[in-house]
N, C-alpha and C. Protein backbone atom coordinates (compact mmCIF):
# COMPACT_ATOMS: atom_id res chain seq x y z
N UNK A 1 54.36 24.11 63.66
CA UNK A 1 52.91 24.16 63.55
C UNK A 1 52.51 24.88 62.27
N UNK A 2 51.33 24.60 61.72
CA UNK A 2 51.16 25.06 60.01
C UNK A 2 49.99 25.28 60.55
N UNK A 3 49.80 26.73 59.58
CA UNK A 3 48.52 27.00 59.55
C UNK A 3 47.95 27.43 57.88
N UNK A 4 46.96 26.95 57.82
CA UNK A 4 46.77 27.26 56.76
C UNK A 4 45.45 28.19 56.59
N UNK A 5 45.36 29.91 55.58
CA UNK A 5 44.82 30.61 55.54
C UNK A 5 43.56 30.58 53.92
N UNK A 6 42.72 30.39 53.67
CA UNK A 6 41.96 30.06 52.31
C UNK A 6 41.50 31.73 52.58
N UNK A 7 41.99 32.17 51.58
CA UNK A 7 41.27 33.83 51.10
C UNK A 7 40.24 33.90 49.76
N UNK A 8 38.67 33.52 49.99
CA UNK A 8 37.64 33.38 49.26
C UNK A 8 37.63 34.88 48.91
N UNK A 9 37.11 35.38 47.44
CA UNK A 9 36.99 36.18 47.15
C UNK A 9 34.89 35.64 47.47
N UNK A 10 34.31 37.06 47.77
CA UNK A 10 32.69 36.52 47.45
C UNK A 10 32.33 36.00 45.79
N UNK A 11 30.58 35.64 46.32
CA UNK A 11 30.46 35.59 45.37
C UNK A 11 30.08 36.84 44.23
N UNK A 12 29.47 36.34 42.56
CA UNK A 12 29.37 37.12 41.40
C UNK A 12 27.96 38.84 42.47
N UNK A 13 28.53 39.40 41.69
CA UNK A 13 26.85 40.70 42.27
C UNK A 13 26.98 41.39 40.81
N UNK A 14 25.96 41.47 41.03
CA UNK A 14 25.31 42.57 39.72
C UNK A 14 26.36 43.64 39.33
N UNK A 15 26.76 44.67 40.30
CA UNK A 15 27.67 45.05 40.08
C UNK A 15 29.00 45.08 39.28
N UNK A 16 29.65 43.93 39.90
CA UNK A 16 30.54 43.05 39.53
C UNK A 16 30.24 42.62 38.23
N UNK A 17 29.06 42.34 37.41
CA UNK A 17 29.07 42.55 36.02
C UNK A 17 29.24 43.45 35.38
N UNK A 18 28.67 44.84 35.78
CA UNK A 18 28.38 46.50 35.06
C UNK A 18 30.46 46.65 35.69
N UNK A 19 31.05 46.16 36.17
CA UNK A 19 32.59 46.70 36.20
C UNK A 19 32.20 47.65 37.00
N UNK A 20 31.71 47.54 38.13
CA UNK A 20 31.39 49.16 38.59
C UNK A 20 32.07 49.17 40.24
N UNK A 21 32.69 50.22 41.00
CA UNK A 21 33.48 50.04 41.87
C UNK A 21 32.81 50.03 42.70
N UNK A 22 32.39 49.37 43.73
CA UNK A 22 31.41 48.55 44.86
C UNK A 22 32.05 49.16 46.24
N UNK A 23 33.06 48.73 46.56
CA UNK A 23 33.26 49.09 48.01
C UNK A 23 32.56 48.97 49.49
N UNK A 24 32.29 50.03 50.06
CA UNK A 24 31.11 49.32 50.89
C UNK A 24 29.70 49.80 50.45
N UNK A 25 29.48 49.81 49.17
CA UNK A 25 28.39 49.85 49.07
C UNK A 25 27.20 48.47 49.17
N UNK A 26 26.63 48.16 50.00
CA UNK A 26 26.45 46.33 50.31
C UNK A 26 25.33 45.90 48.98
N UNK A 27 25.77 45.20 48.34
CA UNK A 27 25.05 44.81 47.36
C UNK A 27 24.97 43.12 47.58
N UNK A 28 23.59 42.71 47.44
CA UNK A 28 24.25 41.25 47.72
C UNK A 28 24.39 40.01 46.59
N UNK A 29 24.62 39.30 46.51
CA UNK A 29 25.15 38.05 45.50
C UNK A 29 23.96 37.78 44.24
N UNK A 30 24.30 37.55 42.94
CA UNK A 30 23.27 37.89 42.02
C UNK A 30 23.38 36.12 42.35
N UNK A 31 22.26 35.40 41.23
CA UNK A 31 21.99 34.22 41.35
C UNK A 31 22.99 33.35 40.62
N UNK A 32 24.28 34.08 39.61
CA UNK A 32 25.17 33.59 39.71
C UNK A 32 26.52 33.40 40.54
N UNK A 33 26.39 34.22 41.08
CA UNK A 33 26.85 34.35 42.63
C UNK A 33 26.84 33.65 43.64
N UNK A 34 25.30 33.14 44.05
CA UNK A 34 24.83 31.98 44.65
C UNK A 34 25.30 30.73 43.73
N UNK A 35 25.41 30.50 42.80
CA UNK A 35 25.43 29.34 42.33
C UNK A 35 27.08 28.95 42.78
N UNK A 36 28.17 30.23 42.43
CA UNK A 36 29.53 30.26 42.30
C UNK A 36 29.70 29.90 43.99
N UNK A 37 29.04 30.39 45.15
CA UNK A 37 29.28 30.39 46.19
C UNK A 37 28.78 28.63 46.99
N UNK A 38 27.99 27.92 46.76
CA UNK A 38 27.87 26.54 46.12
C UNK A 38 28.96 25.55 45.75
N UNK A 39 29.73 26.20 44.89
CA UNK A 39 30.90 25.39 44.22
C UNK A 39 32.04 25.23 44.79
N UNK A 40 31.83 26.30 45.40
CA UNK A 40 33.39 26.59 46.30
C UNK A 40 33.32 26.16 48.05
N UNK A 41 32.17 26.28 47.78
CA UNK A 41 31.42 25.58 49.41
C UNK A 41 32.35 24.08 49.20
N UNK A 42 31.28 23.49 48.01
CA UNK A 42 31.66 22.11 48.08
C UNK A 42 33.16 21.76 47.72
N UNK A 43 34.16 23.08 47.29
CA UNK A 43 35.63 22.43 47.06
C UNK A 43 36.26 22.63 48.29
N UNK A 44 35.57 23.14 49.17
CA UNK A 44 36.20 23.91 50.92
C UNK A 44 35.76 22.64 51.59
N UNK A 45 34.90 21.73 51.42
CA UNK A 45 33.83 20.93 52.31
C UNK A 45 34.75 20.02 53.15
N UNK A 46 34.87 19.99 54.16
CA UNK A 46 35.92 19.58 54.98
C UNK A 46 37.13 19.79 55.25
N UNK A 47 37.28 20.78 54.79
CA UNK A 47 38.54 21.52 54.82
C UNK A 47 39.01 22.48 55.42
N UNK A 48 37.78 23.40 56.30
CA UNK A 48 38.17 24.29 57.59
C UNK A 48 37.95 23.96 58.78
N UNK A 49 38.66 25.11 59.61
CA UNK A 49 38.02 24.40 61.37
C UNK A 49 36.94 25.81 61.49
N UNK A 50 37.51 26.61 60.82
CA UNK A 50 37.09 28.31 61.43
C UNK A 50 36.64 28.67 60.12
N UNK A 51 35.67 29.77 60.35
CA UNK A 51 35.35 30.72 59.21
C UNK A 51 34.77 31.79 59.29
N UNK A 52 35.74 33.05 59.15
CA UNK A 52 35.37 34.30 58.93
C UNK A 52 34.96 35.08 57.94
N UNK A 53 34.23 36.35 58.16
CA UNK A 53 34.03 37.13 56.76
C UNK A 53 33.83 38.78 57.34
N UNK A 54 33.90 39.33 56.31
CA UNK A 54 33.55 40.18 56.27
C UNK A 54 31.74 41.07 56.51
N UNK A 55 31.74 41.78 57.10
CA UNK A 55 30.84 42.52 57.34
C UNK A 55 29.46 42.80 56.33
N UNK A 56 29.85 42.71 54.84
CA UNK A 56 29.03 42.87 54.15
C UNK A 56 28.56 41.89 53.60
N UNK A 57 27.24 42.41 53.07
CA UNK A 57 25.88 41.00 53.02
C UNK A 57 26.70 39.87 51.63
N UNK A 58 27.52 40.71 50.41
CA UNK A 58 27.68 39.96 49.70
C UNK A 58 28.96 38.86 50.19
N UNK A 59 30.06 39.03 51.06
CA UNK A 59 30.61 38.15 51.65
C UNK A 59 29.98 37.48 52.77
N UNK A 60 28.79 37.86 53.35
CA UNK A 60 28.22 37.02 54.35
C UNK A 60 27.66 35.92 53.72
N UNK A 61 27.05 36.16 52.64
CA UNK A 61 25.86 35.11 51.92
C UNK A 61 26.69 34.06 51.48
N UNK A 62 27.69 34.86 50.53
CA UNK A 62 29.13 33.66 50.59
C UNK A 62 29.23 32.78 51.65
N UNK A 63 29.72 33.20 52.40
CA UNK A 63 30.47 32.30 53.72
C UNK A 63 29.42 31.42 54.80
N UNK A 64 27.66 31.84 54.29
CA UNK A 64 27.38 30.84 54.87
C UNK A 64 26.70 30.09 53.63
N UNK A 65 27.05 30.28 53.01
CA UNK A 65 26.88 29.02 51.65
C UNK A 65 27.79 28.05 52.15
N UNK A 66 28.78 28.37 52.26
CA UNK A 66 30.59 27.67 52.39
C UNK A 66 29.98 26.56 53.93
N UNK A 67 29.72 27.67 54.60
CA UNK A 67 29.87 26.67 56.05
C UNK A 67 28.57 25.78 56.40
N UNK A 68 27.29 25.51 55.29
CA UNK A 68 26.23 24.65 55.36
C UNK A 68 27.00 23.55 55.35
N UNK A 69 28.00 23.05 54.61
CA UNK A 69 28.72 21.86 55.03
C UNK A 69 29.48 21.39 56.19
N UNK A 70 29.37 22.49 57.37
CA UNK A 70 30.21 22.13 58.17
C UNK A 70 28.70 22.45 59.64
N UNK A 71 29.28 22.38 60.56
CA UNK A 71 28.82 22.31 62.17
C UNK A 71 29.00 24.09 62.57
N UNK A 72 29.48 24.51 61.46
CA UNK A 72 29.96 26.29 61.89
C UNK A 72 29.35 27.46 61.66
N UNK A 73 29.18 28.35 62.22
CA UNK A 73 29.18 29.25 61.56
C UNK A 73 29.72 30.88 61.45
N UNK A 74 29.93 31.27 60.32
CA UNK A 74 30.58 32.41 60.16
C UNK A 74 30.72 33.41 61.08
N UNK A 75 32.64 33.74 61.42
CA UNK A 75 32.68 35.11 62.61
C UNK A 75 32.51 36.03 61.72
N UNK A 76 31.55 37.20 61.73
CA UNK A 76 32.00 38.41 61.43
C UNK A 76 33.36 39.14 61.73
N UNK A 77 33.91 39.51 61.07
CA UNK A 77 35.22 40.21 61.21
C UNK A 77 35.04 41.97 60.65
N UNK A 78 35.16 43.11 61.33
CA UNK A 78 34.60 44.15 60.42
C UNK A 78 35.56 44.34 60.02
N UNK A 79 37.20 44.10 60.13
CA UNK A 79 38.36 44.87 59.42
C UNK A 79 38.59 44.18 58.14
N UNK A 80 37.98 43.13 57.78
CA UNK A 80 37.58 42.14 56.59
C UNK A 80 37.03 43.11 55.28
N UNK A 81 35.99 44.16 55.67
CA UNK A 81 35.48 45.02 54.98
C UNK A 81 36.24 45.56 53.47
N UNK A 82 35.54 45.80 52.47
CA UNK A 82 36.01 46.48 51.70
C UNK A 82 36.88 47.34 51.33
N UNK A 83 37.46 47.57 50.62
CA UNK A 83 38.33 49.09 50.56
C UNK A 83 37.16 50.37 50.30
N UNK A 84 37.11 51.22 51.02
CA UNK A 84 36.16 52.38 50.72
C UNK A 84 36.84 53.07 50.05
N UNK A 85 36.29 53.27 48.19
CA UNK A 85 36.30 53.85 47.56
C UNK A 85 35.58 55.39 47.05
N UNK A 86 34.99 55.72 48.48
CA UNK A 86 34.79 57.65 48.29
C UNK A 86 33.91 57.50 47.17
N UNK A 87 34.17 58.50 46.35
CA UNK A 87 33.47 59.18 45.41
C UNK A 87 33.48 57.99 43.95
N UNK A 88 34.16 57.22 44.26
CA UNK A 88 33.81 56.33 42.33
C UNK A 88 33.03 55.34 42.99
N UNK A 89 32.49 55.21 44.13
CA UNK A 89 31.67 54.29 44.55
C UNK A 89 30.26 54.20 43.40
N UNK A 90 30.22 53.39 43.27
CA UNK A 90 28.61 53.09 42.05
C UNK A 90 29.42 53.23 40.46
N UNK A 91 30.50 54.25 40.68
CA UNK A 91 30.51 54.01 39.52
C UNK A 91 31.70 53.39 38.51
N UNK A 92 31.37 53.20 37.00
CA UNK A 92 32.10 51.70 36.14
C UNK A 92 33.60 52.26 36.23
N UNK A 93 34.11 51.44 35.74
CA UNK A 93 35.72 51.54 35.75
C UNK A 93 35.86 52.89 34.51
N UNK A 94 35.14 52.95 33.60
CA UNK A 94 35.27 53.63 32.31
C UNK A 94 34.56 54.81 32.79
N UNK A 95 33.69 55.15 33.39
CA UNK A 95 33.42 56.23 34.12
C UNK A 95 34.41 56.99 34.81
N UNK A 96 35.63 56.15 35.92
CA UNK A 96 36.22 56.76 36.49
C UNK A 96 37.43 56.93 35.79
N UNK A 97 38.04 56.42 34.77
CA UNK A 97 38.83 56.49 34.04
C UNK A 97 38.49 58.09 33.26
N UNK A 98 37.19 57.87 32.48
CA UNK A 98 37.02 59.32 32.04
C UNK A 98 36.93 60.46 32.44
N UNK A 99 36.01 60.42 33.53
CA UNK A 99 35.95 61.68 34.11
C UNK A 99 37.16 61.56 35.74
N UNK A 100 37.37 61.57 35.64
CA UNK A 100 38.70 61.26 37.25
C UNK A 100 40.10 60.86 36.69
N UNK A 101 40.49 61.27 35.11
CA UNK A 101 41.42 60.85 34.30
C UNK A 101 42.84 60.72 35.56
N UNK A 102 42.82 61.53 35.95
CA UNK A 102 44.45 62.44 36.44
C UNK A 102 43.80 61.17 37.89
N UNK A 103 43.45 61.22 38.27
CA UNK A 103 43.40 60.39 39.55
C UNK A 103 43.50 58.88 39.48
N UNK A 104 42.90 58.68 38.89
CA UNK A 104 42.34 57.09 37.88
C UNK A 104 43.65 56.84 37.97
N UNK A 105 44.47 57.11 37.13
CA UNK A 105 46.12 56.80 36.47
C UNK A 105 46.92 56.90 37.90
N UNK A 106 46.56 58.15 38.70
CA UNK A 106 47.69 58.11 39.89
C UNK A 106 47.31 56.66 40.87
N UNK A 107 45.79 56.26 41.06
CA UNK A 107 45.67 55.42 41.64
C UNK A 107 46.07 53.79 41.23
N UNK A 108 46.54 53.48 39.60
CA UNK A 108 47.00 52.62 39.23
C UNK A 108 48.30 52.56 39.38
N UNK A 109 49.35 53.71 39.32
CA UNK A 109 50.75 53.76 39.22
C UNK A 109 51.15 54.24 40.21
N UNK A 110 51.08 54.71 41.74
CA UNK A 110 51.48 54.90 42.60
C UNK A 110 52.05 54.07 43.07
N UNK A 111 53.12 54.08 43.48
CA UNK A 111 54.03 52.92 44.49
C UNK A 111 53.62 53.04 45.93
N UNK A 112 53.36 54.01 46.20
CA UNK A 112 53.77 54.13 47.77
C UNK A 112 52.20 54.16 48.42
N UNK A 113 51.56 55.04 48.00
CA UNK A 113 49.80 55.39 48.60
C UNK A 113 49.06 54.60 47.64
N UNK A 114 48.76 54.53 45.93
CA UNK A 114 47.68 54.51 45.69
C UNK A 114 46.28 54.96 46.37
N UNK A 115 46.66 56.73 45.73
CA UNK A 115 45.54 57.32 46.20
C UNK A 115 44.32 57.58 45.95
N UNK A 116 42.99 57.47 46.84
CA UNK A 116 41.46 56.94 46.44
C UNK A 116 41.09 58.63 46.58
N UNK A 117 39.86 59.03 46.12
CA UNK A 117 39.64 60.25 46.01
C UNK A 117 38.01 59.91 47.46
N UNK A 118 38.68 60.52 48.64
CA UNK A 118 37.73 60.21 50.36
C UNK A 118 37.95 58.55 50.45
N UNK A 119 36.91 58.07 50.98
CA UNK A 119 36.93 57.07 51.64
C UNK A 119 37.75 56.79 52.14
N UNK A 120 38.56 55.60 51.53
CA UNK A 120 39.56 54.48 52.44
C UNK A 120 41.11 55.63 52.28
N UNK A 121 40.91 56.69 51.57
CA UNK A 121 42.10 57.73 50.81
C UNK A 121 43.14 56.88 50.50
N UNK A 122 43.38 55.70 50.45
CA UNK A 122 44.59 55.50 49.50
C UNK A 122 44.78 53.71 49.80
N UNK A 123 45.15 53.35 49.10
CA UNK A 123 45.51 51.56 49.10
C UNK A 123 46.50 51.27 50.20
N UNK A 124 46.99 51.65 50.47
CA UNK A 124 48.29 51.87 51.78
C UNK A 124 47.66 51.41 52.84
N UNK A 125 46.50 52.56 53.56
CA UNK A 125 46.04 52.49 54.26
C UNK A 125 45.05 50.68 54.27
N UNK A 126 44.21 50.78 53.38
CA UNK A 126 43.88 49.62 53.07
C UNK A 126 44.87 48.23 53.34
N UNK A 127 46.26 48.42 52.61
CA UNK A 127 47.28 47.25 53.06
C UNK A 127 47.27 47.17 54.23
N UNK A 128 47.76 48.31 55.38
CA UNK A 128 48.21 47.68 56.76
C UNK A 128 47.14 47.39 57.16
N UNK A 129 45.35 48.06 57.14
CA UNK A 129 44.15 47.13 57.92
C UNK A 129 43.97 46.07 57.43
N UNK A 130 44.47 45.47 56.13
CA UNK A 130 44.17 43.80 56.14
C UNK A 130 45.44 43.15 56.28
N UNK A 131 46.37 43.51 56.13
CA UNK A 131 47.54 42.67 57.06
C UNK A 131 47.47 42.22 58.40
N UNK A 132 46.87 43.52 58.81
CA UNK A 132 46.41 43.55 60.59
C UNK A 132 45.66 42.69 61.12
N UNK A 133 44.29 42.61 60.12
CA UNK A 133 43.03 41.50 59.88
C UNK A 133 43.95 40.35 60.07
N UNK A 134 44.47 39.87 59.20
CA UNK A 134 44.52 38.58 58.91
C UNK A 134 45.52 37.90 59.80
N UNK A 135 46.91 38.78 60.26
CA UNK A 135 47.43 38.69 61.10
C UNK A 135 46.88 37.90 62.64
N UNK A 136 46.18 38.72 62.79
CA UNK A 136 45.07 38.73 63.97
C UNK A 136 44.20 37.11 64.00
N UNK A 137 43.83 37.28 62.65
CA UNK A 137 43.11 35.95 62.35
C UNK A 137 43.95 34.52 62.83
N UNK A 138 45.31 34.71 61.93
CA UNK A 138 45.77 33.43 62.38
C UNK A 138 46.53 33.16 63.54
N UNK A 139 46.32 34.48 63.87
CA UNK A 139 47.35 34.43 65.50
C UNK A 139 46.78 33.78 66.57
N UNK A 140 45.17 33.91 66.24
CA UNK A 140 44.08 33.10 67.03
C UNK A 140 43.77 31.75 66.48
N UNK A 141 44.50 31.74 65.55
CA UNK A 141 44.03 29.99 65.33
C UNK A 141 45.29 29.37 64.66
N UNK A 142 46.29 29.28 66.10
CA UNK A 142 47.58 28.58 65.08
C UNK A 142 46.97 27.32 64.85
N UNK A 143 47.99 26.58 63.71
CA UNK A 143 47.67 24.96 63.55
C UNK A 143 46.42 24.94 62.70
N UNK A 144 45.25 25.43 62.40
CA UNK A 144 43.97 25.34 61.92
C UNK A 144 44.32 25.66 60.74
N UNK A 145 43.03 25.12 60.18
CA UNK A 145 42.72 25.46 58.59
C UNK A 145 41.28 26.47 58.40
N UNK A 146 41.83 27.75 58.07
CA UNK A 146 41.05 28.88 58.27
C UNK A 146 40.42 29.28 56.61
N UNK A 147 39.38 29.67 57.04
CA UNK A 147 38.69 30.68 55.38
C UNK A 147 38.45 31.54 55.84
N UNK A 148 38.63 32.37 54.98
CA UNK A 148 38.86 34.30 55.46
C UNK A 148 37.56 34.38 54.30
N UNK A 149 36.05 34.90 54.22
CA UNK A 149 35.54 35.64 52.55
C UNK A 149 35.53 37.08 52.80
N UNK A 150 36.27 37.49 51.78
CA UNK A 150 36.29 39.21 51.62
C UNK A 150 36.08 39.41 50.34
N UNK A 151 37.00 40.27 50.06
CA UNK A 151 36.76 40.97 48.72
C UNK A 151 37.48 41.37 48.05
N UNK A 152 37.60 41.30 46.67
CA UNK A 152 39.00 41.42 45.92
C UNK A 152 40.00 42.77 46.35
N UNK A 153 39.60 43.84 46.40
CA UNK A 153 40.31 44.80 46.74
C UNK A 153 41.26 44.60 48.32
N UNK A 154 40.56 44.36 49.28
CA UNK A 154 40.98 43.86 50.36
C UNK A 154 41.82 42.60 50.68
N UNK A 155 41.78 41.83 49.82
CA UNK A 155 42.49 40.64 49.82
C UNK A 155 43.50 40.95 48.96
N UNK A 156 43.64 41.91 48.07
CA UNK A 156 45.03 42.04 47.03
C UNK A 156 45.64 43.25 48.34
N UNK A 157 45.47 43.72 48.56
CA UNK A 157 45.60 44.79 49.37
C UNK A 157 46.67 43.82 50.47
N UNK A 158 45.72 42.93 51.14
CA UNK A 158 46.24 42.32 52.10
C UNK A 158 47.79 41.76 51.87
N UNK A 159 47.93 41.37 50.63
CA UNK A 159 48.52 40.74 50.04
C UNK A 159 49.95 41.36 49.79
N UNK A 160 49.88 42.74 49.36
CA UNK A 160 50.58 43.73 49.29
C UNK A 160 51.12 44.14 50.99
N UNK A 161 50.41 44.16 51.67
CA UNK A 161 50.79 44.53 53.44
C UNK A 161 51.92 43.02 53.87
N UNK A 162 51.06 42.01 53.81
CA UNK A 162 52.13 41.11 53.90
C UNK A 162 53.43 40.67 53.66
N UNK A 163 53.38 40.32 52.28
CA UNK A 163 54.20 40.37 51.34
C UNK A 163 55.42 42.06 51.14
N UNK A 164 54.83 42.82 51.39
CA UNK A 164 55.74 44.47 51.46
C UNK A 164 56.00 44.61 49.83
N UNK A 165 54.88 44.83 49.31
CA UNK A 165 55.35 45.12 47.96
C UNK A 165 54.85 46.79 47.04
N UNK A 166 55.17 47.09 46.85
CA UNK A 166 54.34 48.03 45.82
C UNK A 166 52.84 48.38 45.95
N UNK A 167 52.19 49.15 46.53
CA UNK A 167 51.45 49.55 46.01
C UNK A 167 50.47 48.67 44.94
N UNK A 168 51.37 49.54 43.77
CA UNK A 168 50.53 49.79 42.47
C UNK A 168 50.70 48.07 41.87
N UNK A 169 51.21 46.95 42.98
CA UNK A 169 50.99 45.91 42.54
C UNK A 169 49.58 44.93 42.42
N UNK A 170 48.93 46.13 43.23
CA UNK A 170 47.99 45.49 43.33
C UNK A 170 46.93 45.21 42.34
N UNK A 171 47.31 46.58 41.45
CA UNK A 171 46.76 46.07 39.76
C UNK A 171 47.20 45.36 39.22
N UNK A 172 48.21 44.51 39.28
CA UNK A 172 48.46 42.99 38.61
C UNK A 172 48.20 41.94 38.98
N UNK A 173 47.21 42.13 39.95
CA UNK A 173 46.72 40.85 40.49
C UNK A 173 44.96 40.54 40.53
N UNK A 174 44.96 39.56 39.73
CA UNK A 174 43.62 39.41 39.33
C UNK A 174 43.17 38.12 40.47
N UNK A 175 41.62 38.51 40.77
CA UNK A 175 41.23 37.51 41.79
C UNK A 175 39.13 37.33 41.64
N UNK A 176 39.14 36.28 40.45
CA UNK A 176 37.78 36.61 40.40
C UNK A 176 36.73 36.06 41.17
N UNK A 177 35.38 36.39 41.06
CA UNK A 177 34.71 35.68 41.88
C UNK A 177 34.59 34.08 42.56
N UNK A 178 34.62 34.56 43.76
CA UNK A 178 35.02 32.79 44.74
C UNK A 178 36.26 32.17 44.78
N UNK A 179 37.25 32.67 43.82
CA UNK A 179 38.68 32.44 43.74
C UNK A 179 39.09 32.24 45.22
N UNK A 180 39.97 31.34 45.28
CA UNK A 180 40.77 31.08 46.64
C UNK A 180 42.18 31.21 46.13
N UNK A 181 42.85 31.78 47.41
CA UNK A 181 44.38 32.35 47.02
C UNK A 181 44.72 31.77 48.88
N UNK A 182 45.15 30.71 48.49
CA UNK A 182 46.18 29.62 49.82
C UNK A 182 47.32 30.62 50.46
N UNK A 183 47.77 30.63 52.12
CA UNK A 183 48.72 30.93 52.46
C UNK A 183 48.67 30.23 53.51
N UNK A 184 50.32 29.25 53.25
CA UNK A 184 50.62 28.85 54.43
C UNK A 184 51.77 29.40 55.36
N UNK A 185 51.43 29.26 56.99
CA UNK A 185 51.93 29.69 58.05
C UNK A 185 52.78 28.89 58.92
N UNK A 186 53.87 28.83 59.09
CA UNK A 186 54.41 28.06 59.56
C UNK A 186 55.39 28.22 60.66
N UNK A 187 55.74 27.94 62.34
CA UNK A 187 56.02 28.29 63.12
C UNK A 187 55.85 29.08 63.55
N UNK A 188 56.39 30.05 64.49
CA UNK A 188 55.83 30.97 65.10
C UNK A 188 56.29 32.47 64.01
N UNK A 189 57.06 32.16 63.05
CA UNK A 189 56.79 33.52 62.29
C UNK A 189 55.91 34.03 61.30
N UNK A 190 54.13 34.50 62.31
CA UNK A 190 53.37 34.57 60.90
C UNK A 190 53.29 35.62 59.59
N UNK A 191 54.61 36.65 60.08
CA UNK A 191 54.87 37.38 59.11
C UNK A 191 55.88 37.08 58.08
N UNK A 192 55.55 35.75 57.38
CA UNK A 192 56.31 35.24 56.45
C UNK A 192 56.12 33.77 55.80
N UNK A 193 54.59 33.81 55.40
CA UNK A 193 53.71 32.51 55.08
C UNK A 193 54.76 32.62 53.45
N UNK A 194 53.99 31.07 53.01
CA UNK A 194 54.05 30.51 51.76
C UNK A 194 53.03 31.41 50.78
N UNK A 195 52.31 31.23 49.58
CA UNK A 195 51.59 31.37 49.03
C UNK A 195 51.51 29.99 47.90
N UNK A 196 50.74 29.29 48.56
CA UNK A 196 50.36 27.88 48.23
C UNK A 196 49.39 28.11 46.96
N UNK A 197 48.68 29.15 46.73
CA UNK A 197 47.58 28.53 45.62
C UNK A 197 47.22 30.66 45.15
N UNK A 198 47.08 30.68 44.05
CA UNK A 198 47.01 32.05 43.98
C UNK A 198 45.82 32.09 42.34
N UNK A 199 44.11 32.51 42.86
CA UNK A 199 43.35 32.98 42.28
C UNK A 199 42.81 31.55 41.58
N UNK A 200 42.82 30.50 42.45
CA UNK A 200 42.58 29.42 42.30
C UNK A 200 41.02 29.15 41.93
N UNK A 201 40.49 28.53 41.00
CA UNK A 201 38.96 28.90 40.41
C UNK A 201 38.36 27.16 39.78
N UNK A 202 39.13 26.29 39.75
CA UNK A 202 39.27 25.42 38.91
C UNK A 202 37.59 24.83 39.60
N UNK A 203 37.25 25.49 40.93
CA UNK A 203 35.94 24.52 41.08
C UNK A 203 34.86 25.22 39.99
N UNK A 204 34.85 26.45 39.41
CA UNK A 204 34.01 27.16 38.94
C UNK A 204 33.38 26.22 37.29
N UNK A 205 34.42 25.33 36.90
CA UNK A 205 34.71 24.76 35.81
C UNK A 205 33.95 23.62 35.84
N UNK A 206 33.45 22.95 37.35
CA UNK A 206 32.82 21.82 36.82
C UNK A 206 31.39 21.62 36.82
């Protein structure tokens, strides 16, 4: 039995232009955002049975862009949620780089925690709640063709829990807005999918 998992990143937010670290701070989809969330609707358009998201407004608005083409509509999922980033919440990458120097660097090169200064305290933690998520997800829908919309941190994260990798891999993995990153599931071992399609964007292009 195959299952197949579509991991939508949301769409564009204001934010997400200024580089600024979001988390759960709920900001919702700028109007290029909406447009990006549109495109990816129509490259998904018959292509799920199920569709979940995350808790916050900018992956909600996503995911029911996505499912106007279908008879469905979006489960909330709250473990879908963001990585809570504490104290660099609001602010740019170059902000936290400057002033949070010594932390900034530990949170890029850590293997084991990637540690956050409060919130979610460290990427670790973040890996096993979206492994758990998603786990969960397809355990309830063997055989189906599922869309997960979250959010880049949470979905690289996830990615890292699954997969058992590093940490600090999760800074080499780029996933931009509306990007889909494929995993397929197959028999009863869902701790050991394919990775069919990774930061996939090509609908953004036409």
């Amino acid at each position: 039995m195959r299952t197949i998992l579509y991991l939508v990143r949301h769409g564009e937010t204001e934010w997400n232009k200024e580089y600024r670290f979001q988390g759960r701070t709920d900001i919702p989809l700028s109007k290029e955002g909406m447009i990006q969330a549109e495109k990816v609707g129509q490259r998904l358009k018959d292509k799920f049975d199920v569709i979940y998201t995350s808790p916050l407004t900018r992956a909600v608005q996503t995911a029911e862009i996505i499912s106007k083409t279908s008879s469905m509509s979006p489960i909330i999922y709250d473990n879908l949620i963001e990585v809570d980033f504490g104290e660099w919440e609001g602010l740019t990458f170059e902000q936290v780089e400057r002033d949070y120097a010594k932390e900034y660097k530990l949170w890029k090169t850590d293997e084991n925690l990637g540690p956050i200064l409060g919130g979610e305290q460290n990427m670790k933690n973040a890996a096993i709640r979206g492994k758990k998520a998603l786990l969960d997800i397809v355990s309830k829908n063997k055989g189906k063709n599922i869309v997960v919309v979250a959010h880049g941190a949470i979905i690289k994260a996830s990615l890292i829990g699954i997969f058992d990798l590093k940490v600090n891999m999760i800074q080499h993995i780029t996933l931009t807005n509306t990007s889909i990153t494929t995993l397929e599931f197959s028999g009863d071992d869902n701790e050991k999918p394919l990775i069919r399609g990774l930061n996939d964007r090509w609908h953004l292009k036409i």
